[in-house]
C-alpha atoms as a PDB file:
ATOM      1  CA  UNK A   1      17.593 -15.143  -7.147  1.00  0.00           C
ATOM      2  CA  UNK A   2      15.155 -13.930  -9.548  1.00  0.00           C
ATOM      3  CA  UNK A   3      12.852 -11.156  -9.097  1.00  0.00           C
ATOM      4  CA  UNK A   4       9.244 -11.861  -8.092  1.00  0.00           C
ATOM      5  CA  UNK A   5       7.453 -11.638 -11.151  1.00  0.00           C
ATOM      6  CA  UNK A   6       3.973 -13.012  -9.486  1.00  0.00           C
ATOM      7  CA  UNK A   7       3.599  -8.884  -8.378  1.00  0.00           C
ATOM      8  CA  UNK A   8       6.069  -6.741 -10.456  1.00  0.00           C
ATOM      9  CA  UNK A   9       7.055  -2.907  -8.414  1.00  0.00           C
ATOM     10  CA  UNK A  10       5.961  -4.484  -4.932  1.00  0.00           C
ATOM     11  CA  UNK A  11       8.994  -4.612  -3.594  1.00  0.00           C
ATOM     12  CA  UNK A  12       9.763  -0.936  -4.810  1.00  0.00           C
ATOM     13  CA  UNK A  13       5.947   0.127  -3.333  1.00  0.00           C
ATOM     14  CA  UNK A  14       6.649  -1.817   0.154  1.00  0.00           C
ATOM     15  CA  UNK A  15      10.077   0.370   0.557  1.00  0.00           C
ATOM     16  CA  UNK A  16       7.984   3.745  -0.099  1.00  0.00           C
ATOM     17  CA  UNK A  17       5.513   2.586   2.393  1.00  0.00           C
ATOM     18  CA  UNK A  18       7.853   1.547   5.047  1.00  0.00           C
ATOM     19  CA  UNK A  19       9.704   4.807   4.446  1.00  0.00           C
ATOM     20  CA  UNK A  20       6.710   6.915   4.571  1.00  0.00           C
ATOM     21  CA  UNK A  21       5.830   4.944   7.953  1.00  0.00           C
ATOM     22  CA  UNK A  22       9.478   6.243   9.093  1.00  0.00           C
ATOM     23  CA  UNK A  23      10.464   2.763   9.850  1.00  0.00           C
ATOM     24  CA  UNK A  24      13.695   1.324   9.354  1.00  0.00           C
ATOM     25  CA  UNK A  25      13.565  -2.338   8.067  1.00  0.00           C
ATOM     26  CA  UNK A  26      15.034  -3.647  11.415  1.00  0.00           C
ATOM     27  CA  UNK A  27      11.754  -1.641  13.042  1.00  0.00           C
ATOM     28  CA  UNK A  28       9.518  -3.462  10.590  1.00  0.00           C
ATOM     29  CA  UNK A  29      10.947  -6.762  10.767  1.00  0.00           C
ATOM     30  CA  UNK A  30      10.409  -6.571  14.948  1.00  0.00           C
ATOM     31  CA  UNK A  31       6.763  -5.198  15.006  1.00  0.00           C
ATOM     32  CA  UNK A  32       5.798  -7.826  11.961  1.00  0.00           C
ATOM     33  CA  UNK A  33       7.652 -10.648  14.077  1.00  0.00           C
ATOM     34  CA  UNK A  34      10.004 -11.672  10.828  1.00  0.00           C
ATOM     35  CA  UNK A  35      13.959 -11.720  10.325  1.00  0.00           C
ATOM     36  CA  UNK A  36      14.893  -8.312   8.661  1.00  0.00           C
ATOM     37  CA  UNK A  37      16.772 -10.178   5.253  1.00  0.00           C
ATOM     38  CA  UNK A  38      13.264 -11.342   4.866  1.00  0.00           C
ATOM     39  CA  UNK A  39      12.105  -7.664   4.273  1.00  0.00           C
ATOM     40  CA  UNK A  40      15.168  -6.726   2.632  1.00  0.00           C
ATOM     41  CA  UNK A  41      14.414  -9.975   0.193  1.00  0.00           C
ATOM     42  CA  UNK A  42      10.601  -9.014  -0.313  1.00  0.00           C
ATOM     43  CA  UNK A  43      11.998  -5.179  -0.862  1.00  0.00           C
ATOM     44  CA  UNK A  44      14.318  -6.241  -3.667  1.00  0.00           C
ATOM     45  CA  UNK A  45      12.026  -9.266  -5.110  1.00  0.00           C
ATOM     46  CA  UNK A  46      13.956 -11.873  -4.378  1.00  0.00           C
ATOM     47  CA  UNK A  47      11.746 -13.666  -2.023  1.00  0.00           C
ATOM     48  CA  UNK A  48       7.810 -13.911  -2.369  1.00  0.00           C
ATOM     49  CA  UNK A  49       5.368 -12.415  -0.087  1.00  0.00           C
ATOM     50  CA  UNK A  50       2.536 -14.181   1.326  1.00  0.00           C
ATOM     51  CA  UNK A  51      -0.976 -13.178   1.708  1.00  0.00           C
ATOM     52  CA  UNK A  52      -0.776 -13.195   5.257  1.00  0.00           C
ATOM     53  CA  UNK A  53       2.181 -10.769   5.343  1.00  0.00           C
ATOM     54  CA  UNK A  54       0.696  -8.276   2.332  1.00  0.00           C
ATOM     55  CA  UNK A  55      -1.974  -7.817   4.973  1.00  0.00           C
ATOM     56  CA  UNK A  56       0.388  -7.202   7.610  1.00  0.00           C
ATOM     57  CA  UNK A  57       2.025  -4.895   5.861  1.00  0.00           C
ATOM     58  CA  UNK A  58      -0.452  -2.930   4.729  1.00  0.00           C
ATOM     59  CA  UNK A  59      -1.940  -2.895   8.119  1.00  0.00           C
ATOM     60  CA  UNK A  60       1.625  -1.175   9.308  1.00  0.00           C
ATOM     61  CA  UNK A  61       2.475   1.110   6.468  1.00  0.00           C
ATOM     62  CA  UNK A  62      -1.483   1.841   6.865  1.00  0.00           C
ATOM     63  CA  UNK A  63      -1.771   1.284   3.110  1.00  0.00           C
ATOM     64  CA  UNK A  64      -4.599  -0.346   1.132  1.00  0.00           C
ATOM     65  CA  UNK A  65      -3.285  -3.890  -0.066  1.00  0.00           C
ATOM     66  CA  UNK A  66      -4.851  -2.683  -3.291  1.00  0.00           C
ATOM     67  CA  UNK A  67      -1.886   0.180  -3.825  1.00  0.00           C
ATOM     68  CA  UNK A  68       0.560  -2.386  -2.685  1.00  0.00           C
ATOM     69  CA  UNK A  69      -0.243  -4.885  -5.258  1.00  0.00           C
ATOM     70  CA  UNK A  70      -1.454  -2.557  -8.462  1.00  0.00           C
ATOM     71  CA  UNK A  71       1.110  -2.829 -10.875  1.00  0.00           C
ATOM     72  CA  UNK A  72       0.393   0.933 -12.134  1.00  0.00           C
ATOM     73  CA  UNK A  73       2.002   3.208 -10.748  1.00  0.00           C
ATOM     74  CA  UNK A  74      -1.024   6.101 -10.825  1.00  0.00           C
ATOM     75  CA  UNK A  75      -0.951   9.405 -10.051  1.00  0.00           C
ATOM     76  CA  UNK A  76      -3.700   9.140  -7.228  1.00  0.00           C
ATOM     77  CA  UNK A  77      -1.451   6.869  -5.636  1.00  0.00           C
ATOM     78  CA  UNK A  78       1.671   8.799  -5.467  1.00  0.00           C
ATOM     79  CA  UNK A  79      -0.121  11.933  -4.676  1.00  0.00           C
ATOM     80  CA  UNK A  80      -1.544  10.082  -0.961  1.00  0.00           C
ATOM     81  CA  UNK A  81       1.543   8.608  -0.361  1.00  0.00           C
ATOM     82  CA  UNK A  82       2.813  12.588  -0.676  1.00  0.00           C
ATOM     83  CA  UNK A  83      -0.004  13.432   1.342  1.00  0.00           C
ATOM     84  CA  UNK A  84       1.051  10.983   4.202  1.00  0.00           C
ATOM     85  CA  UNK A  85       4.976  11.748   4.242  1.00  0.00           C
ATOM     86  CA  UNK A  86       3.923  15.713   4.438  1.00  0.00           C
ATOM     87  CA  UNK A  87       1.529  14.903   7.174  1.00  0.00           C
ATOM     88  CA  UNK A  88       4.415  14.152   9.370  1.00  0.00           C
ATOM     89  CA  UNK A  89       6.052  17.152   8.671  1.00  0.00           C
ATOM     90  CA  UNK A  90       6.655  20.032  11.409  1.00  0.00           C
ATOM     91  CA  UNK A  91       4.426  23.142  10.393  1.00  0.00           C
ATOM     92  CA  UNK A  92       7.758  25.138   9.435  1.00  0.00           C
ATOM     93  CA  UNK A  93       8.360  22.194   7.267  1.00  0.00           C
ATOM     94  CA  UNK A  94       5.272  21.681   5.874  1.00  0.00           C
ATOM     95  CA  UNK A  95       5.539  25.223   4.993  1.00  0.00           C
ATOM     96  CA  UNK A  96       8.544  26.044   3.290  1.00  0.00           C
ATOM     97  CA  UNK A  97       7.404  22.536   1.397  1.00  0.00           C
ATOM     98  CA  UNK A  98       4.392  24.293   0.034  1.00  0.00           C
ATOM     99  CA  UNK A  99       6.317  27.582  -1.092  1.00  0.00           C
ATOM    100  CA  UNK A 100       8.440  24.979  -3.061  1.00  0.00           C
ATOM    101  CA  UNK A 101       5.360  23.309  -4.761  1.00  0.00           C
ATOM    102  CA  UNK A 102       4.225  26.423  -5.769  1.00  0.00           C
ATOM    103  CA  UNK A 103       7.235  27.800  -7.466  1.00  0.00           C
ATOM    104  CA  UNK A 104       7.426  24.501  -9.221  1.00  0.00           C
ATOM    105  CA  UNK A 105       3.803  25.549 -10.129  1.00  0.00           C
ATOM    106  CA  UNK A 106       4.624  29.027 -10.997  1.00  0.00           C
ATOM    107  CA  UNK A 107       7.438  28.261 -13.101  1.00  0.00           C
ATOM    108  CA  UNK A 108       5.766  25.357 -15.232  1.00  0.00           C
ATOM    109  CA  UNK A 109       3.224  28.050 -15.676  1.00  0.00           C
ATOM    110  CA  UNK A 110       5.443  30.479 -17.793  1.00  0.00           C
ATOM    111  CA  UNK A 111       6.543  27.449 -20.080  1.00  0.00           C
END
């Protein structure tokens, strides 16, 4: 099947979110009341998404339908959707994550 070319990247943007949300498709597919190949179809672009669901959706993943359907990937949006994954992380996590960010930020510094 061909890929949905009415919204270009959603498919790619509804995976992130669902990931971020930590939910598996099956876990999506139950709470959203729809067969799990239909996510895995709207994931890969092979199947259309409705209005109705795009709401859903964004309701779930607790995304703005705006981010789900901008076909720009922009900075701002990558940099909340880091912001909600690191959220969910254990403080020990969340710090060693930081000490990584800023020798990634050291290091581009000396270039």
């Amino acid at each position: 099947m061909p890929k949905d070319k009415d919204l270009p990247g959603i498919g790619q943007r509804l995976r992130e979110a669902r990931d971020a949300a930590g939910l598996s498709q099956g876990q999506a597919a139950k709470i959203l009341d729809m067969h799990r190949p239909a996510i895995t179809e709207i994931e890969n672009e092979t199947r259309k998404v409705s209005a109705g669901e795009l709401k859903k959706f964004s309701e779930l993943y607790q995304v703005s339908i705006e981010w789900l359907t901008d076909d720009n990937f922009k900075a701002d949006n990558k940099i909340r959707l880091a912001a909600r994954k690191l959220a969910g992380l254990k403080e020990a996590d969340l710090n060693t994550v930081m000490r990584i960010i800023d020798s990634f930020r050291k290091s581009g510094a000396s270039q």
